[in-house]
Structures are given as structure tokens and as C-alpha cells.
Protein backbone atom coordinates (compact mmCIF):
# COMPACT_ATOMS: atom_id res chain seq x y z
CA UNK A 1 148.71 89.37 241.27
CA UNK A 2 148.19 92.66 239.84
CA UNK A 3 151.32 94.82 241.22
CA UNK A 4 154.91 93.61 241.33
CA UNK A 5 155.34 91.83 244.88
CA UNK A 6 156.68 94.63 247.35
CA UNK A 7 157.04 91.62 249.99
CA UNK A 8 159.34 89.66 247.55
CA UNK A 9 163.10 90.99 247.92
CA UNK A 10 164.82 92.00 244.54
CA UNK A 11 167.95 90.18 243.72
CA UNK A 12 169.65 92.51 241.67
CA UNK A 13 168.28 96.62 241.26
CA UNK A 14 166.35 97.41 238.19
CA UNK A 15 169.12 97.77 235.60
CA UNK A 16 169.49 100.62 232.98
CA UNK A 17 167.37 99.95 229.51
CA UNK A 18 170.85 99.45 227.29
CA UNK A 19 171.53 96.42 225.35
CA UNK A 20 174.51 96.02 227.80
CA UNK A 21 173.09 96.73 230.99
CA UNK A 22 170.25 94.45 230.09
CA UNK A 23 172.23 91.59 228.96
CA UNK A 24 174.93 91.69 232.19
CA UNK A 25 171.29 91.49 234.32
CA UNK A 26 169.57 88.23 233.18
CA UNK A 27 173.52 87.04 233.08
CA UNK A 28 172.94 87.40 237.15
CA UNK A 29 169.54 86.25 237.40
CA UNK A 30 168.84 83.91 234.62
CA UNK A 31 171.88 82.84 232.36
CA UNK A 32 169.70 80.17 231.21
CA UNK A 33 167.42 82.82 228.87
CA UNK A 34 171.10 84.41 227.49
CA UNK A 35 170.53 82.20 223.97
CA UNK A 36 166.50 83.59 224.07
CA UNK A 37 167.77 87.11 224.80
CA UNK A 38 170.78 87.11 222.15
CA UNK A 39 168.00 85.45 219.30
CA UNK A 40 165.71 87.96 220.26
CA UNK A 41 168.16 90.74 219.69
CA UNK A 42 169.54 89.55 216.24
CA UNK A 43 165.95 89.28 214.96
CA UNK A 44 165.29 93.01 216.53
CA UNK A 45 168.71 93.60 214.42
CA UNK A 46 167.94 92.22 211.42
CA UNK A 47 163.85 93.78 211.30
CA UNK A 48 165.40 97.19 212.15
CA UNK A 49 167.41 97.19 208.98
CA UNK A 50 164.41 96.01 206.66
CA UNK A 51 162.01 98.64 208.31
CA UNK A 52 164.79 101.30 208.41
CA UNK A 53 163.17 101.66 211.69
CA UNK A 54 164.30 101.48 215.38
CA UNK A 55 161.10 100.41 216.38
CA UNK A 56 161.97 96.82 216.09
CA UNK A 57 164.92 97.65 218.81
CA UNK A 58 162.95 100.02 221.14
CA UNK A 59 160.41 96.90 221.41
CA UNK A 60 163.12 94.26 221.90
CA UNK A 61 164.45 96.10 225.20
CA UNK A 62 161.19 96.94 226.29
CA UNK A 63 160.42 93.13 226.24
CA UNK A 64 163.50 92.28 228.01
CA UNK A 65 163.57 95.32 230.36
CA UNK A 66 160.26 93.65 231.41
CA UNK A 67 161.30 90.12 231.60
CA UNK A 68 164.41 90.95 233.87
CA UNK A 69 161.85 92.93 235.87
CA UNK A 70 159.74 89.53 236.25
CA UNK A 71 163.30 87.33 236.87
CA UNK A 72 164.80 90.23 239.35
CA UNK A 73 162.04 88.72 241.89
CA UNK A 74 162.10 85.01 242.40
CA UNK A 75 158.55 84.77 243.70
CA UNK A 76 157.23 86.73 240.51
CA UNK A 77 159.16 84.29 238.25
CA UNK A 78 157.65 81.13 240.17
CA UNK A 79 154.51 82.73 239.96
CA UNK A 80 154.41 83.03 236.09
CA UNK A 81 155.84 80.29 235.28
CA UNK A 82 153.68 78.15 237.74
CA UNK A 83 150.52 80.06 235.75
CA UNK A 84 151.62 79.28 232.24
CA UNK A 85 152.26 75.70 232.65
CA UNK A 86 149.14 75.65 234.81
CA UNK A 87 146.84 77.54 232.04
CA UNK A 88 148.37 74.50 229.33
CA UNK A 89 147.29 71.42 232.05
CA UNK A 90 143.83 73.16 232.89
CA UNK A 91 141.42 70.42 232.50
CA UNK A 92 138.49 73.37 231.88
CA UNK A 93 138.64 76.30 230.02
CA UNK A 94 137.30 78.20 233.10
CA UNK A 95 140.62 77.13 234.62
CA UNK A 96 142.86 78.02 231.77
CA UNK A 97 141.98 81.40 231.44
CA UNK A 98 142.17 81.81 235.43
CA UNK A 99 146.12 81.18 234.75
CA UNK A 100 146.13 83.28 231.71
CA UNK A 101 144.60 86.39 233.86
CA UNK A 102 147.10 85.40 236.12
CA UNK A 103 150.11 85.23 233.90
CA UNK A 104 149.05 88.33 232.29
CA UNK A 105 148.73 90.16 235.41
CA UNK A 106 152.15 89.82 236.20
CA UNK A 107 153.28 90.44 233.08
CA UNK A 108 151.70 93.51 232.66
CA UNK A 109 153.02 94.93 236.12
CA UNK A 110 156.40 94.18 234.70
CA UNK A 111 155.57 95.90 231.89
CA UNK A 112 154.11 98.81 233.87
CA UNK A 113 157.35 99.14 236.12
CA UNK A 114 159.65 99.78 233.79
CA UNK A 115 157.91 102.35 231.98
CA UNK A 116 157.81 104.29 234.99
């Protein structure tokens, strides 16, 4: 897949790139990844004050902004997920990277759609 799936409906709109809006988003869609998110953040946190730098915190919602783009459709998250654990049971290399060049297509959409 190299374009988010138009024929896959989203299940929530693409929310606003704050820390709030973000975290009340995978709360709809995928509660389960609320402990991932919230560790990510206080690591963002805590390497923004030792870089005196809000790089660290720009990249953190970029991330997320891009995995709630990936969870908002279902299909997209089966997809990935389906890749990655399909790139680690590959029984030839050949195989594995097909799943990685799939996982990273999908990925990189996500990526790409919410920097539009």
C-alpha cells in the first residue's frame, strides 16, 4: 500500500496536532496504546528540557499525529500490524523485507497525511 486507503472508512476525523486533541483520539480508537502514548510524551518532556529544545516535542506529536492517522482506519491498522509480525515469522529474507516495504509504506503515507 503506498497511499492511505480511500476505500477504508475513517472512524474518527483527523484530529488537531495538540497534546490534547491527540491524546482524546487514540482514547477513541485505541485506548490500549494510552500507556505507549503517555511514556512517549514524558520522555519527549524530559529530552526537551536537557536539549532546551522543542524539537524533542514537535517529533513526539508528529509520531503520534501519524500513528492515530494509521489507527483512525481499521484496515490500515490490520494491515501494519499483519506486515510487522509477518516481516519477524518470514522464513526468507526475501520475504521479510517484502513486509518491511510493506509496513513502511503505510507508515510513510501516515506520515505524509498529516503533514499536509
Amino acid at each position: 500500500m503506498s497511499t492511505q486507503p480511500d476505500h477504508d472508512r475513517e472512524l474518527i476525523p483527523r484530529p488537531a496536532r495538540t497534546p490534547e486533541a491527540l491524546r482524546a483520539a487514540l482514547a477513541a480508537i485505541a485506548p490500549e496504546r494510552l500507556p505507549e502514548m503517555d511514556a512517549d510524551q514524558r520522555r519527549a518532556v524530559a529530552a526537551a528540557i536537557e536539549q532546551s529544545s522543542i524539537k524533542p516535542l514537535q517529533l513526539f506529536m508528529i509520531a503520534w499525529a501519524a500513528n492515530i492517522e494509521i489507527e483512525r482506519f481499521p484496515e490500515a491498522a490490520r494491515e501494519l500490524r499483519r506486515a510487522e509480525y509477518m516481516a519477524n515469522a518470514a522464513e526468507t529474507p526475501e520475504e521479510s523485507r517484502r513486509y518491511v516495504r510493506i509496513s513502511g509504506d503505510i507508515i510513510r503515507a501516515a506520515y505524509k497525511a498529516v503533514s499536509e
